[in-house]
Protein backbone atom coordinates (compact mmCIF):
# COMPACT_ATOMS: atom_id res chain seq x y z
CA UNK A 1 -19.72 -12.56 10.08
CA UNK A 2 -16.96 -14.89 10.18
CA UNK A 3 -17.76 -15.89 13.87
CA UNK A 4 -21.40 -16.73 12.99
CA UNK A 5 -20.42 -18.92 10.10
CA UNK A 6 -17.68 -20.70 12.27
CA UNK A 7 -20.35 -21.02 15.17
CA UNK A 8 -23.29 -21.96 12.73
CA UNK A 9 -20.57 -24.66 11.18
CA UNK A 10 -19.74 -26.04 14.49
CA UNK A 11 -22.65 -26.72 15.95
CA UNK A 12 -24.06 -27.68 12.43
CA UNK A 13 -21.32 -30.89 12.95
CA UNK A 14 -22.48 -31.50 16.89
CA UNK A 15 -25.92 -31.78 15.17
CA UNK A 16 -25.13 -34.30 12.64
CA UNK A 17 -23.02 -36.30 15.02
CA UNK A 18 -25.46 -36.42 17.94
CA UNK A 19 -28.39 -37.72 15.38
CA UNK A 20 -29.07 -41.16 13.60
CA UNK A 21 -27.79 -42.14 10.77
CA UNK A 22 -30.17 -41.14 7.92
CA UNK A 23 -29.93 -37.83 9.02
CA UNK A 24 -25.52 -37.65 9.05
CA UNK A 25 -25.47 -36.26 5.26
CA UNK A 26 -27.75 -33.31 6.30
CA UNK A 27 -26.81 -30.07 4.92
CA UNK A 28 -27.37 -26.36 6.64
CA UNK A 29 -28.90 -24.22 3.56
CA UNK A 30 -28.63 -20.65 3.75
CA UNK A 31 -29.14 -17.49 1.56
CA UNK A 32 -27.08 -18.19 -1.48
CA UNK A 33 -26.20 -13.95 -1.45
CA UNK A 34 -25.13 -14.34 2.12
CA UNK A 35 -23.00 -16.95 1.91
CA UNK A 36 -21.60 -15.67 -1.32
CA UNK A 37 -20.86 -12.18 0.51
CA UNK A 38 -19.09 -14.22 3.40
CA UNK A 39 -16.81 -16.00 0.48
CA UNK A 40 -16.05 -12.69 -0.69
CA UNK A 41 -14.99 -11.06 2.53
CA UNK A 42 -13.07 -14.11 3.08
CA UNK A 43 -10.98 -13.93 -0.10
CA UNK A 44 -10.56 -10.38 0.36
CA UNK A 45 -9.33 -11.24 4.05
CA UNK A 46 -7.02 -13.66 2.48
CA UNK A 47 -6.06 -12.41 -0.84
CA UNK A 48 -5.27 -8.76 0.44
CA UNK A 49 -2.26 -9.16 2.11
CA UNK A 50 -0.98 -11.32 -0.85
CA UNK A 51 -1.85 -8.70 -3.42
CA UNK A 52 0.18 -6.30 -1.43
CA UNK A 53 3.46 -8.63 -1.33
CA UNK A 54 3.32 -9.12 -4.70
CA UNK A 55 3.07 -5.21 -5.88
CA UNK A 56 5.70 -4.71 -3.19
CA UNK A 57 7.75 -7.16 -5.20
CA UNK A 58 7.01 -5.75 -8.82
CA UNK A 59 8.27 -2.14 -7.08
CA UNK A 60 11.43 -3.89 -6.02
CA UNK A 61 12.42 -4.90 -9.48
CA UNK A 62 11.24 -1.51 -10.88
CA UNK A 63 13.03 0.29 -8.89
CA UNK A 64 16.43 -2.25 -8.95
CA UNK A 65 16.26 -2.22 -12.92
CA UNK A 66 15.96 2.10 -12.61
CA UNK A 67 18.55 2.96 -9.98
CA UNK A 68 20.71 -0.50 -10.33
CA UNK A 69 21.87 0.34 -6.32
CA UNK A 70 20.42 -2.71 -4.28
CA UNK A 71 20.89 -1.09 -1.26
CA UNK A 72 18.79 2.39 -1.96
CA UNK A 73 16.56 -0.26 -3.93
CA UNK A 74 15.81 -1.55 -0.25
CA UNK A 75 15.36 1.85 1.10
CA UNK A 76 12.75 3.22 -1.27
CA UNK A 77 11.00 -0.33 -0.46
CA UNK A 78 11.11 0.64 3.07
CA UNK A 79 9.77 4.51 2.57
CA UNK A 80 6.96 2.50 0.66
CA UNK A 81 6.24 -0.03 2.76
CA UNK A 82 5.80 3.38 5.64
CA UNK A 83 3.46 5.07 3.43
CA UNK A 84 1.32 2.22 2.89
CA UNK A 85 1.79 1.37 6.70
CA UNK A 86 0.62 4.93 7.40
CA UNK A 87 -2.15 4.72 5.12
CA UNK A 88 -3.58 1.36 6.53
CA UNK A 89 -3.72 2.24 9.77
CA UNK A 90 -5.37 5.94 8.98
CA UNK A 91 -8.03 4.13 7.32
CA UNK A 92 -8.58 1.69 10.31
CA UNK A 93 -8.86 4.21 13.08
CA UNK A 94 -11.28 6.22 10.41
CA UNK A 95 -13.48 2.72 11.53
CA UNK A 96 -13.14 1.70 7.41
CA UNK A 97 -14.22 -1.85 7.21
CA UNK A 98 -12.40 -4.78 4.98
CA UNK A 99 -14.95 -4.60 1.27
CA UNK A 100 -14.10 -4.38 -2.14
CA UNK A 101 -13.56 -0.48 -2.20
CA UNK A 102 -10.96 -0.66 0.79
CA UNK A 103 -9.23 -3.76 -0.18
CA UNK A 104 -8.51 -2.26 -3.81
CA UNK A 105 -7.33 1.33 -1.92
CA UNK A 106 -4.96 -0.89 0.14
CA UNK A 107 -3.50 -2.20 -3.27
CA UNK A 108 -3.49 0.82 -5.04
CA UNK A 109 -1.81 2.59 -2.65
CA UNK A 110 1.47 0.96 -3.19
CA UNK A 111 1.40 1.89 -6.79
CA UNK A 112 0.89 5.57 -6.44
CA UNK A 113 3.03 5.46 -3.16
CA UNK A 114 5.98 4.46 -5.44
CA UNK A 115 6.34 7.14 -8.12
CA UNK A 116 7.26 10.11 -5.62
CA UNK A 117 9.45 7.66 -4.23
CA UNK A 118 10.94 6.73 -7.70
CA UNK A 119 11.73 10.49 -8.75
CA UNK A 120 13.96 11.29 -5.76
CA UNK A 121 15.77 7.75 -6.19
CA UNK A 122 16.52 8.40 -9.92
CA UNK A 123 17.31 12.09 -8.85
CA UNK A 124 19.66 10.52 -6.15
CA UNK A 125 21.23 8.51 -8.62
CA UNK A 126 22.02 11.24 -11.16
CA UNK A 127 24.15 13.59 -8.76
CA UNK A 128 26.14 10.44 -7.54
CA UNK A 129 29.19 11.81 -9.04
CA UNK A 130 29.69 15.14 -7.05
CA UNK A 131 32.11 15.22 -5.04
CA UNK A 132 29.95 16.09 -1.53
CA UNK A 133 26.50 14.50 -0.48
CA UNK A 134 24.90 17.86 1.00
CA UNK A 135 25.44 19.28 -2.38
CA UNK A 136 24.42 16.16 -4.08
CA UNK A 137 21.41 16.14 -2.07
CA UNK A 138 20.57 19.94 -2.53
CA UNK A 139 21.02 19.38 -5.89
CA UNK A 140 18.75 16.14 -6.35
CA UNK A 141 15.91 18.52 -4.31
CA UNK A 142 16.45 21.22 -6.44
CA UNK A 143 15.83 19.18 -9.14
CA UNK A 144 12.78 16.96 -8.63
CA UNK A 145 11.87 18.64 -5.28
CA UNK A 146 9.08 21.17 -7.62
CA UNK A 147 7.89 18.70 -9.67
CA UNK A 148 6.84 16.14 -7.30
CA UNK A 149 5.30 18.64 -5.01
CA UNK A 150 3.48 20.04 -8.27
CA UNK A 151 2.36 16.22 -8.81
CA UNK A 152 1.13 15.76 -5.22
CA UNK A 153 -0.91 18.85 -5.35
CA UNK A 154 -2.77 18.26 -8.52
CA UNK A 155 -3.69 14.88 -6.98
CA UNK A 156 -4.59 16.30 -3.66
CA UNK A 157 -6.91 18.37 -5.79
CA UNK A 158 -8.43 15.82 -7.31
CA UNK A 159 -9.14 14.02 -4.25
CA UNK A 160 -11.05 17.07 -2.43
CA UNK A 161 -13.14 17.34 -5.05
CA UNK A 162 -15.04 13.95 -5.21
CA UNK A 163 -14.56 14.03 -1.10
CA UNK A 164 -18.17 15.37 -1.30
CA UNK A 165 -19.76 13.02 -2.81
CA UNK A 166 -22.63 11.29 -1.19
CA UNK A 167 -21.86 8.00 -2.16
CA UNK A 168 -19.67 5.96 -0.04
CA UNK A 169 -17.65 4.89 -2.65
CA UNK A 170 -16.51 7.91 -4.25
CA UNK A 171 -16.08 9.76 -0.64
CA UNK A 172 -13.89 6.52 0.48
CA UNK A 173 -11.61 7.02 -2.87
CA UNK A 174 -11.39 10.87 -2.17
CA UNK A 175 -10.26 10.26 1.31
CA UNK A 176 -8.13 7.10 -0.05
CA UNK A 177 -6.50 9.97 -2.52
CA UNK A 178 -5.93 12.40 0.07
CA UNK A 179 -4.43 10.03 2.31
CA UNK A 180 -1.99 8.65 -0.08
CA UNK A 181 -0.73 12.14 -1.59
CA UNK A 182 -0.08 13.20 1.95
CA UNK A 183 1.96 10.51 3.15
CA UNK A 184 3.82 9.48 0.10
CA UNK A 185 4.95 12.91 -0.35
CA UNK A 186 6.26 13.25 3.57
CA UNK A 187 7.60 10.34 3.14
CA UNK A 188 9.22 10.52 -0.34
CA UNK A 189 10.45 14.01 0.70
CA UNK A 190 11.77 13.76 4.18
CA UNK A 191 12.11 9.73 5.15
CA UNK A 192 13.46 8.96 1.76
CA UNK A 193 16.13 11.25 1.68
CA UNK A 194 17.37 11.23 5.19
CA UNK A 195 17.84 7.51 4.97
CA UNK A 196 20.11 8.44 1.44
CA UNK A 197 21.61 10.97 3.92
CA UNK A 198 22.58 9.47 6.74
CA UNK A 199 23.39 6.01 5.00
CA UNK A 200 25.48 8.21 2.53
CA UNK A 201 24.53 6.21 -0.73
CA UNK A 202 25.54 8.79 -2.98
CA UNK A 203 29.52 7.78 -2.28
CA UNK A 204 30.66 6.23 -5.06
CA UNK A 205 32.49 3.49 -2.96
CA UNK A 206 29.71 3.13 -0.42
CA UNK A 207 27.24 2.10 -3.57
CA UNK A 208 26.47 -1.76 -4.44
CA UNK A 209 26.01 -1.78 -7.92
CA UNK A 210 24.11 -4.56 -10.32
């Protein structure tokens, strides 16, 4: 749609400047819902991307201000910014198409991405003073491992059951649920934690502290 518009605007201005000049402040009118369903795509187009930096952002400081450790601050922001990566892309080679209902599942996705992440950083945080970081990690597992899985499975849930529907909006939000549980618990559970593992941010002299 964007093409046409750019080709009907182009040779809209080779018209005007190839004619006389009482007909140089002619105007191309169109359908007024077409060309308000073009400006729509277009600030979706636009606006997406920023939406996404800025909840990106607002996770940052949540998740600074709960853990105060910049560095594993960075890393959840990283197992985030996979899991919407992930989710993105799954959507695209499902042949999804840039509207209203896929530009706020893009968005959303960084919000309920975060909270698995969240519970394993604030688990992380709680067993930094033992003494050894595979019993620090067991222990941060043992202890937030169940209840995130339980989490992710009553969502999953919830997303198979309106994956029926018939209408394309509720079937794209089931998928858009399914998608997200999935990958935010992979990588919450196994990307998260092997970057606290093998960066060894549980050592109290290897931590950078607000």
């Amino acid at each position: 749609m964007k093409l046409f518009f750019d080709n009907l605007d182009r040779e809209m201005k080779h018209l005007i400047g190839s004619t006389s000049v009482a007909l140089q402040r002619g105007i191309c009118v169109g359908d007024g819902q077409i060309t308000g369903y073009f400006d729509l795509l277009e600030n979706l187009l636009n606006g997406t991307p920023i939406s996404v930096l800025i909840s990106i952002g607002v996770a940052l400081i949540v998740v600074v201000a709960s853990t105060r450790h910049i560095r594993m601050s960075i890393l959840a922001i990283v197992t985030i910014g996979g899991t919407v990566s992930a989710t993105a892309a799954t959507v695209v080679l499902l042949g999804w198409r840039i509207s209203v209902v896929e530009a706020t599942v893009i968005t959303l996705t960084i919000g309920l991405s975060f909270d698995f992440t969240l519970h394993y950083a604030i688990a992380c945080k709680m067993t930094s003073t033992m003494d050894h970081r595979d019993r620090r990690l067991r222990m941060a597992m043992s202890a937030i491992g169940l209840p995130v899985l339980l989490s992710a499975l009553t969502t999953f849930v919830a997303g198979l059951a309106i994956i029926w529907s018939t209408t394309l909006a509720f079937y794209e939000i089931g998928v858009f649920m399914l998608l997200v549980t999935v990958y935010s618990y992979i990588f919450a559970t196994f990307v998260f934690t092997s970057f606290v593992y093998v960066f060894s941010f549980f050592c109290e002299n290897e931590i950078t502290r607000l």
